[in-house]
C-alpha atoms as a PDB file:
ATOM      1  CA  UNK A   1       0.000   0.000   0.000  1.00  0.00           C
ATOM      2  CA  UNK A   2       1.032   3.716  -0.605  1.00  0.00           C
ATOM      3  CA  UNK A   3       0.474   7.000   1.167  1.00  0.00           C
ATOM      4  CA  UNK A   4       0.806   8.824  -2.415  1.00  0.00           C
ATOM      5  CA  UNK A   5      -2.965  10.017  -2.977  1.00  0.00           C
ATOM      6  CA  UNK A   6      -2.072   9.295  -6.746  1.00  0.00           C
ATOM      7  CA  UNK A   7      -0.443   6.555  -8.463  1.00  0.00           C
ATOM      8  CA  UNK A   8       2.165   7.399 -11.049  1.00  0.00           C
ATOM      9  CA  UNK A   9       2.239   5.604 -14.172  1.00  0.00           C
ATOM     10  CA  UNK A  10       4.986   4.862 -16.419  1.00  0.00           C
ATOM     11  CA  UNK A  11       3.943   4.599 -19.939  1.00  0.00           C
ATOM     12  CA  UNK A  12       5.630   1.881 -21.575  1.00  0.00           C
ATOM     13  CA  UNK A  13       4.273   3.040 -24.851  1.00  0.00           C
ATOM     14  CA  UNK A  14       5.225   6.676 -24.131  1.00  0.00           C
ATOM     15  CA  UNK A  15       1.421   7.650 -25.154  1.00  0.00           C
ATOM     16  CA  UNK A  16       0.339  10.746 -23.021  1.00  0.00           C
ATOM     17  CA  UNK A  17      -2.271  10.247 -20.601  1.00  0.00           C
ATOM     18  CA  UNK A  18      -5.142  12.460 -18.869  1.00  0.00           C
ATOM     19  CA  UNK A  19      -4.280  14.060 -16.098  1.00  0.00           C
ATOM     20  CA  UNK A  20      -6.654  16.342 -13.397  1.00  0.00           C
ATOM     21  CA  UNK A  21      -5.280  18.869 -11.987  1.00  0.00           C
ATOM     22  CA  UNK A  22      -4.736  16.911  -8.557  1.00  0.00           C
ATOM     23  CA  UNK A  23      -2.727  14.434 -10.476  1.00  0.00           C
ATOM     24  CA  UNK A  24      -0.660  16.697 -12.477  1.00  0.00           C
ATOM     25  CA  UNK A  25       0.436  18.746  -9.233  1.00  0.00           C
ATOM     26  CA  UNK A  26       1.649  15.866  -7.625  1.00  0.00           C
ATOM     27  CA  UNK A  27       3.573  14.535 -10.495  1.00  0.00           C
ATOM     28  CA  UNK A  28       5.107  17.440 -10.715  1.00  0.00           C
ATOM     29  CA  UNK A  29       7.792  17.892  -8.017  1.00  0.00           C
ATOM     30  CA  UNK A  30       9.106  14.870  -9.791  1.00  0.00           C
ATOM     31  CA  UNK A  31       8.996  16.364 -13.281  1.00  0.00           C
ATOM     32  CA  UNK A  32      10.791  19.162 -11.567  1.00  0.00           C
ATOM     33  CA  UNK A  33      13.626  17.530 -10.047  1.00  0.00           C
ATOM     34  CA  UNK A  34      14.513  15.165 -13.308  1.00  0.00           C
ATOM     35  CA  UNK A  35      14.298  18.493 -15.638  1.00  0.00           C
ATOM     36  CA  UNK A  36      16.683  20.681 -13.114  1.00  0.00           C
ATOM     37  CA  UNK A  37      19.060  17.855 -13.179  1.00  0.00           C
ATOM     38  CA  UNK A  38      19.276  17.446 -16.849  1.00  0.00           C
ATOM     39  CA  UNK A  39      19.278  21.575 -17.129  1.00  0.00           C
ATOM     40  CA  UNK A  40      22.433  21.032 -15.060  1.00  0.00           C
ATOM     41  CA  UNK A  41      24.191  18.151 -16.997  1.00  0.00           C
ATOM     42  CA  UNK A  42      23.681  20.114 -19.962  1.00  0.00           C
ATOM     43  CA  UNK A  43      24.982  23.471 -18.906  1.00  0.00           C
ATOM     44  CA  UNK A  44      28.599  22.726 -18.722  1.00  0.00           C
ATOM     45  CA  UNK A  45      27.826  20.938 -22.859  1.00  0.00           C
ATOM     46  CA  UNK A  46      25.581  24.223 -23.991  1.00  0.00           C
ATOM     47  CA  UNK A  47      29.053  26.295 -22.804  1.00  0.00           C
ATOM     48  CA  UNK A  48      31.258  23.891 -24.592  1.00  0.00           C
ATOM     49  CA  UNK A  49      29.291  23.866 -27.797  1.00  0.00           C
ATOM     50  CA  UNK A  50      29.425  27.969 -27.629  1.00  0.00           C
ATOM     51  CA  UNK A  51      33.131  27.958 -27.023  1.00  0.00           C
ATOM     52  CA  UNK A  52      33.803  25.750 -29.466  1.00  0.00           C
ATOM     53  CA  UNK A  53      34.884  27.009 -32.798  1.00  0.00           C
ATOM     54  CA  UNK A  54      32.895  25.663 -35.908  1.00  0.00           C
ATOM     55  CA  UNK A  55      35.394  23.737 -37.678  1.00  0.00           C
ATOM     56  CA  UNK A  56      36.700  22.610 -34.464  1.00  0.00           C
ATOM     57  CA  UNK A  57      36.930  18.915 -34.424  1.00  0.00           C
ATOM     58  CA  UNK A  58      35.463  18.242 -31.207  1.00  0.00           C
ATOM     59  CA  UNK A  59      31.942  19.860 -32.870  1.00  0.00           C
ATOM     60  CA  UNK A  60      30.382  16.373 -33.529  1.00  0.00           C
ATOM     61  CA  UNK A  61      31.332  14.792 -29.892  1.00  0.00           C
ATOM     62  CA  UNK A  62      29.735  17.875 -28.118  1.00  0.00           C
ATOM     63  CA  UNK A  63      26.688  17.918 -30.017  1.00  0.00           C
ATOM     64  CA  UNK A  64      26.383  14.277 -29.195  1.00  0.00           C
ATOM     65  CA  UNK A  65      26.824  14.772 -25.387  1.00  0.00           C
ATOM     66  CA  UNK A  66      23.991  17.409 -26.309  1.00  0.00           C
ATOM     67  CA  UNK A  67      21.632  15.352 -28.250  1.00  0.00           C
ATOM     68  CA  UNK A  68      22.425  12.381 -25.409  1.00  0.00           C
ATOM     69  CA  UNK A  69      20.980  15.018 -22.340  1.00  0.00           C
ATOM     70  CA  UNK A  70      18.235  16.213 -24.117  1.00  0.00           C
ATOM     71  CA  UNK A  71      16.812  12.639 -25.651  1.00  0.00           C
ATOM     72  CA  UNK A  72      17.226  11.090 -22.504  1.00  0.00           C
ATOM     73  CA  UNK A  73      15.215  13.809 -20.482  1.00  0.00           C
ATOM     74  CA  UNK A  74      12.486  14.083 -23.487  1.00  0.00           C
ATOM     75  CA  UNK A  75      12.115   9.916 -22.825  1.00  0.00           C
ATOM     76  CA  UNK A  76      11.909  10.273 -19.139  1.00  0.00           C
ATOM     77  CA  UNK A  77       9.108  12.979 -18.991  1.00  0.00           C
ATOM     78  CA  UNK A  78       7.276  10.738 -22.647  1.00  0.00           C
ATOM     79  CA  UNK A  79       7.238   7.803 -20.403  1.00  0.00           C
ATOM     80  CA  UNK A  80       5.791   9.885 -17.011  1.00  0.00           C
ATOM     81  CA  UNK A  81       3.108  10.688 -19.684  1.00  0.00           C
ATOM     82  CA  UNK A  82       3.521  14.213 -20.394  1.00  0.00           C
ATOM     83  CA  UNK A  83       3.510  15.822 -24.022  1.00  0.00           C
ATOM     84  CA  UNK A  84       7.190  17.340 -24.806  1.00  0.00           C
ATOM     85  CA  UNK A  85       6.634  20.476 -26.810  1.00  0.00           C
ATOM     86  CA  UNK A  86      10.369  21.831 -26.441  1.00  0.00           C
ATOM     87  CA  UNK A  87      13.508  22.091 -24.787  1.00  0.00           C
ATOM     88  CA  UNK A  88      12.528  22.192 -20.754  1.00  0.00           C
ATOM     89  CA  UNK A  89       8.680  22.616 -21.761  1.00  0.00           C
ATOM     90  CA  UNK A  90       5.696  20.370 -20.990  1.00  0.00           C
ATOM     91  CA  UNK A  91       2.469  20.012 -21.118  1.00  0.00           C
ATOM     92  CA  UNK A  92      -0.134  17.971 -19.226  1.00  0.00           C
ATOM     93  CA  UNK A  93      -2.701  16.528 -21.138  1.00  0.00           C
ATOM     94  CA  UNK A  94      -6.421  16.977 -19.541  1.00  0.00           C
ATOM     95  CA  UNK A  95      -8.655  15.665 -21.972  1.00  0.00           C
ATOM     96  CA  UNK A  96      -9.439  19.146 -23.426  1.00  0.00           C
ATOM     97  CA  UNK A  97      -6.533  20.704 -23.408  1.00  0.00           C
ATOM     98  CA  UNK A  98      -3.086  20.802 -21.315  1.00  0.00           C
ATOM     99  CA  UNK A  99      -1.739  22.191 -18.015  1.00  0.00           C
ATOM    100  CA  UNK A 100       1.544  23.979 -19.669  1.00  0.00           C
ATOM    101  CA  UNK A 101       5.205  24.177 -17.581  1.00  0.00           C
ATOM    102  CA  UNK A 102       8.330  25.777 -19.051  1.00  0.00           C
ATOM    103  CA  UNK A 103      11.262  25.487 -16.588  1.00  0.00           C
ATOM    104  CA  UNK A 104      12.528  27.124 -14.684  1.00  0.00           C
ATOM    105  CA  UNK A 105       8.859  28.225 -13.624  1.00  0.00           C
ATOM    106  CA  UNK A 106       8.135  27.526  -9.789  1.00  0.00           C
ATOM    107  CA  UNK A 107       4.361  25.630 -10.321  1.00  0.00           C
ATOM    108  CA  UNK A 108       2.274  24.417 -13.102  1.00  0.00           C
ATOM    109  CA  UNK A 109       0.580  27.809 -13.649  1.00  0.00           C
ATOM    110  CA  UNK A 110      -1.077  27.899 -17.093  1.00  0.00           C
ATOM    111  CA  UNK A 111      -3.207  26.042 -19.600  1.00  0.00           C
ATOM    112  CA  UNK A 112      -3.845  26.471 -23.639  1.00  0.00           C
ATOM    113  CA  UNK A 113      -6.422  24.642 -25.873  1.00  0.00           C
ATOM    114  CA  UNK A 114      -5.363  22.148 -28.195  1.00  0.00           C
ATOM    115  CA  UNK A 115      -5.133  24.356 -31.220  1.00  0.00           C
ATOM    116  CA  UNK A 116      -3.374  26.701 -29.213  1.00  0.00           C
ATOM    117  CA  UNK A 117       0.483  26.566 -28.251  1.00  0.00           C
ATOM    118  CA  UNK A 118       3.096  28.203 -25.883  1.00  0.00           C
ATOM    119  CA  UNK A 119       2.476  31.669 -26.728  1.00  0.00           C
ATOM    120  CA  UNK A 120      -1.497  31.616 -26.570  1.00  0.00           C
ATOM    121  CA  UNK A 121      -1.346  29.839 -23.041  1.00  0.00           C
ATOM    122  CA  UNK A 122      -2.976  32.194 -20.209  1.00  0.00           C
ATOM    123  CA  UNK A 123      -2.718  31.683 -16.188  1.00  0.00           C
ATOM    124  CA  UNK A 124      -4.683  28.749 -15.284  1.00  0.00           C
ATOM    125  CA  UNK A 125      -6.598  30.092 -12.583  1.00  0.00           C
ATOM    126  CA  UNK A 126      -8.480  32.183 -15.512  1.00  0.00           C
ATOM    127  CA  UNK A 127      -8.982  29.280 -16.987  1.00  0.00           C
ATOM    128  CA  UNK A 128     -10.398  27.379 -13.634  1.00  0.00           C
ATOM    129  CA  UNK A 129     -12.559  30.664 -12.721  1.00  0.00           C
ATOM    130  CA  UNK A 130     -14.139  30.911 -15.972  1.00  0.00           C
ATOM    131  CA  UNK A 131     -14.383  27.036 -17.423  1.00  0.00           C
ATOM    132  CA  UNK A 132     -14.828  25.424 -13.958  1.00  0.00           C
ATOM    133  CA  UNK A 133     -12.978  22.591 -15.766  1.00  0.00           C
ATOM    134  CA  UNK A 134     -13.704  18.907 -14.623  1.00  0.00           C
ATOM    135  CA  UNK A 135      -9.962  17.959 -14.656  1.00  0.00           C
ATOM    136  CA  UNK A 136      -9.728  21.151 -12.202  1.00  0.00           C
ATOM    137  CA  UNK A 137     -12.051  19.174  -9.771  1.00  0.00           C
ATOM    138  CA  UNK A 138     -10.970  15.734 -10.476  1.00  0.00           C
END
């Protein structure tokens, strides 16, 4: 038995899944924590790649290491269920549209439609005071 109020998944098929609100909050400190940790392992390549002179040799290796960080973090948060939409951003999938995070940002704090994308997402309280969403209630 568990004292999580929520049981977290791991999609084998990386397919996203429907999250409420409820559920997507307390996934979260755990999509956190894996995205801050690949933000860090991929600092010290980002620098490397911008020192690096074009022609330089070491080019390919670098943008390996690169590629390596940023695949293996886009698999991580693909198989907690969540919809990758670019470099440190994620969205939640609620059945009508997502719950949208960009790191470094402190708390799941906005939602945009399906057709919608990053820049037509508004704050998700809004969204809950107008909509009174299901997934909000969930």
């Amino acid at each position: 038995m568990t004292d999580m109020p929520f049981e977290f998944r791991i999609n084998v098929c990386r397919e996203p899944r429907a999250f409420s609100l409820a559920e997507a909050r307390a996934l979260f400190p755990l999509v956190q924590r894996i995205t801050l940790a690949a933000y860090k392992e991929l600092e010290p390549v980002r620098r490397r790649l911008e020192a690096a002179l074009p022609a330089s040799p070491e080019i390919r290796e670098i943008e390996r290491q690169y590629e390596t960080v940023v695949r293996r973090w886009v698999g991580k948060m693909e198989r907690l269920g969540l919809v990758v939409k670019g470099l440190w951003l994620v969205d939640f999938d609620t059945g009508d549209g997502y719950l949208c995070w960009k790191f470094p940002e402190l708390r799941i704090g906005h939602y945009h439609g399906y057709q919608e994308d990053f820049a037509g997402r508004r704050p998700l309280r809004d969204i809950v005071e107008e909509l009174d969403p299901d997934w909000a209630h969930a």
